[in-house]
Every structure is written in C-alpha cells, then in structure tokens.
PDB file of N, CA and C in Angstrom:
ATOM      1  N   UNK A   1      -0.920   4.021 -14.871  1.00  0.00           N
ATOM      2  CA  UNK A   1      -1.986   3.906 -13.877  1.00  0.00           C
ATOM      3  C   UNK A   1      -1.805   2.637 -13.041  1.00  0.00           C
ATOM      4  N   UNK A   2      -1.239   1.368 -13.630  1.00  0.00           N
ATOM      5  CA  UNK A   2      -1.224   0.284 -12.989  1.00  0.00           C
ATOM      6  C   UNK A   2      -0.301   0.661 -11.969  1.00  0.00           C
ATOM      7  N   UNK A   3       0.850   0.902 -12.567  1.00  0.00           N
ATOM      8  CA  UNK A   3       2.217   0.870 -10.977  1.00  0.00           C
ATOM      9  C   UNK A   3       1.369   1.998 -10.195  1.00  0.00           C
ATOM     10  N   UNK A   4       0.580   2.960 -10.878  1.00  0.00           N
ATOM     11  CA  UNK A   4       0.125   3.822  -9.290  1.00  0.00           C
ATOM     12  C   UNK A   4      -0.423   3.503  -8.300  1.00  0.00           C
ATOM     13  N   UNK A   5      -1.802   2.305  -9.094  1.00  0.00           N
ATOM     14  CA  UNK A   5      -2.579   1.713  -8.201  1.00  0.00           C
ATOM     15  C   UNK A   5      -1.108   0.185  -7.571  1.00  0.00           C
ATOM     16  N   UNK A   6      -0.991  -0.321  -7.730  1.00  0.00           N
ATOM     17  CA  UNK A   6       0.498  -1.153  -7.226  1.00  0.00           C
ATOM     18  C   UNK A   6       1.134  -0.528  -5.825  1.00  0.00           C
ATOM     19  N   UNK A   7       1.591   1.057  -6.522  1.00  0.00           N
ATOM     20  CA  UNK A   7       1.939   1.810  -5.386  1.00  0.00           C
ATOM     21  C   UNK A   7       1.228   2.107  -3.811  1.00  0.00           C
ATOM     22  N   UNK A   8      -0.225   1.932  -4.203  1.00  0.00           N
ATOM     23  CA  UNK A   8      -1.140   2.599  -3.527  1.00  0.00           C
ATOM     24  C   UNK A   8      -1.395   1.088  -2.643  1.00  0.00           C
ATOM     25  N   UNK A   9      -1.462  -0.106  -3.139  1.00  0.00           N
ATOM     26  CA  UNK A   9      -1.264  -1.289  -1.959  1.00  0.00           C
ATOM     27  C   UNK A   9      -0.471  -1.358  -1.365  1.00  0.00           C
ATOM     28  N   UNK A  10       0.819  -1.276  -2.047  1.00  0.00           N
ATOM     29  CA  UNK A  10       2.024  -1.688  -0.777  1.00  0.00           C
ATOM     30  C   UNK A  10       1.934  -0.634  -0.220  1.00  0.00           C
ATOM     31  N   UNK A  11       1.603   1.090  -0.100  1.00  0.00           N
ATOM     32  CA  UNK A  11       1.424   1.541   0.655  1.00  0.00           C
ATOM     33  C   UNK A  11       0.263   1.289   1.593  1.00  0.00           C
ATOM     34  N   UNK A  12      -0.670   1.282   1.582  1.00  0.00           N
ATOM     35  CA  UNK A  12      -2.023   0.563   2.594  1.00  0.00           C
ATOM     36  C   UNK A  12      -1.610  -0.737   3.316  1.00  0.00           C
ATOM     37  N   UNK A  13      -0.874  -1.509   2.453  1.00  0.00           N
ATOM     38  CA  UNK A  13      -0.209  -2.558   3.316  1.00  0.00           C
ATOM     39  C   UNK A  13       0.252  -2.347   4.848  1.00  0.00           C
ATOM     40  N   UNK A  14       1.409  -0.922   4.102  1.00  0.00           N
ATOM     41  CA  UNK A  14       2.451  -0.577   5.263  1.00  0.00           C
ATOM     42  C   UNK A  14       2.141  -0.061   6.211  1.00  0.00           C
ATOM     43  N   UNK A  15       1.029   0.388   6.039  1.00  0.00           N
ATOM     44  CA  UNK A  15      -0.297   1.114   7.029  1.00  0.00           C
ATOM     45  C   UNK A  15      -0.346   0.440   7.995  1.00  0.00           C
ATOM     46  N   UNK A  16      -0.894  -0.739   7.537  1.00  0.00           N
ATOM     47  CA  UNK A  16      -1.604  -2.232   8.437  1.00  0.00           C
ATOM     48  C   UNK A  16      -0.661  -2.630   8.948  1.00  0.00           C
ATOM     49  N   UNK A  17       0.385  -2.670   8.029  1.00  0.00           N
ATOM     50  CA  UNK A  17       1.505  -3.509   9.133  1.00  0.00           C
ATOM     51  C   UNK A  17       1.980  -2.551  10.304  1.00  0.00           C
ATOM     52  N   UNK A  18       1.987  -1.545  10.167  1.00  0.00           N
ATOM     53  CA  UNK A  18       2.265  -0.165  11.212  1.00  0.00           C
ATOM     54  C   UNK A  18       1.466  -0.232  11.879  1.00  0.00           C
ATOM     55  N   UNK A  19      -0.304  -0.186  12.105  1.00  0.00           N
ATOM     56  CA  UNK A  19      -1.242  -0.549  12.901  1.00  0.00           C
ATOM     57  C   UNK A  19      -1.029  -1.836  13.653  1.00  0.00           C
ATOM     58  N   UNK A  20      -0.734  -2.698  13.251  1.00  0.00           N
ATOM     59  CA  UNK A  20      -0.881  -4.500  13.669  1.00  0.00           C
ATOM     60  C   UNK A  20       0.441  -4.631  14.485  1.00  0.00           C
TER      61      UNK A  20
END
C-alpha cells in the first residue's frame, strides 16, 4: 500500500509539473 500511495505522488507531482 505504501509504494502505491508513493506512486500516486510522484504521479500528481508530474501533473503539476505538466500544468506549471
């Protein structure tokens, strides 16, 4: 569950950085 949630920031990250 941890590396999923892990997974799930650096993806939302990559989001933001794609938005910004």
């Amino acid at each position: 569950m941890q590396h999923l949630t892990g997974l799930t920031i650096i993806h939302d990250t990559a989001i933001t950085n794609t938005f910004t």
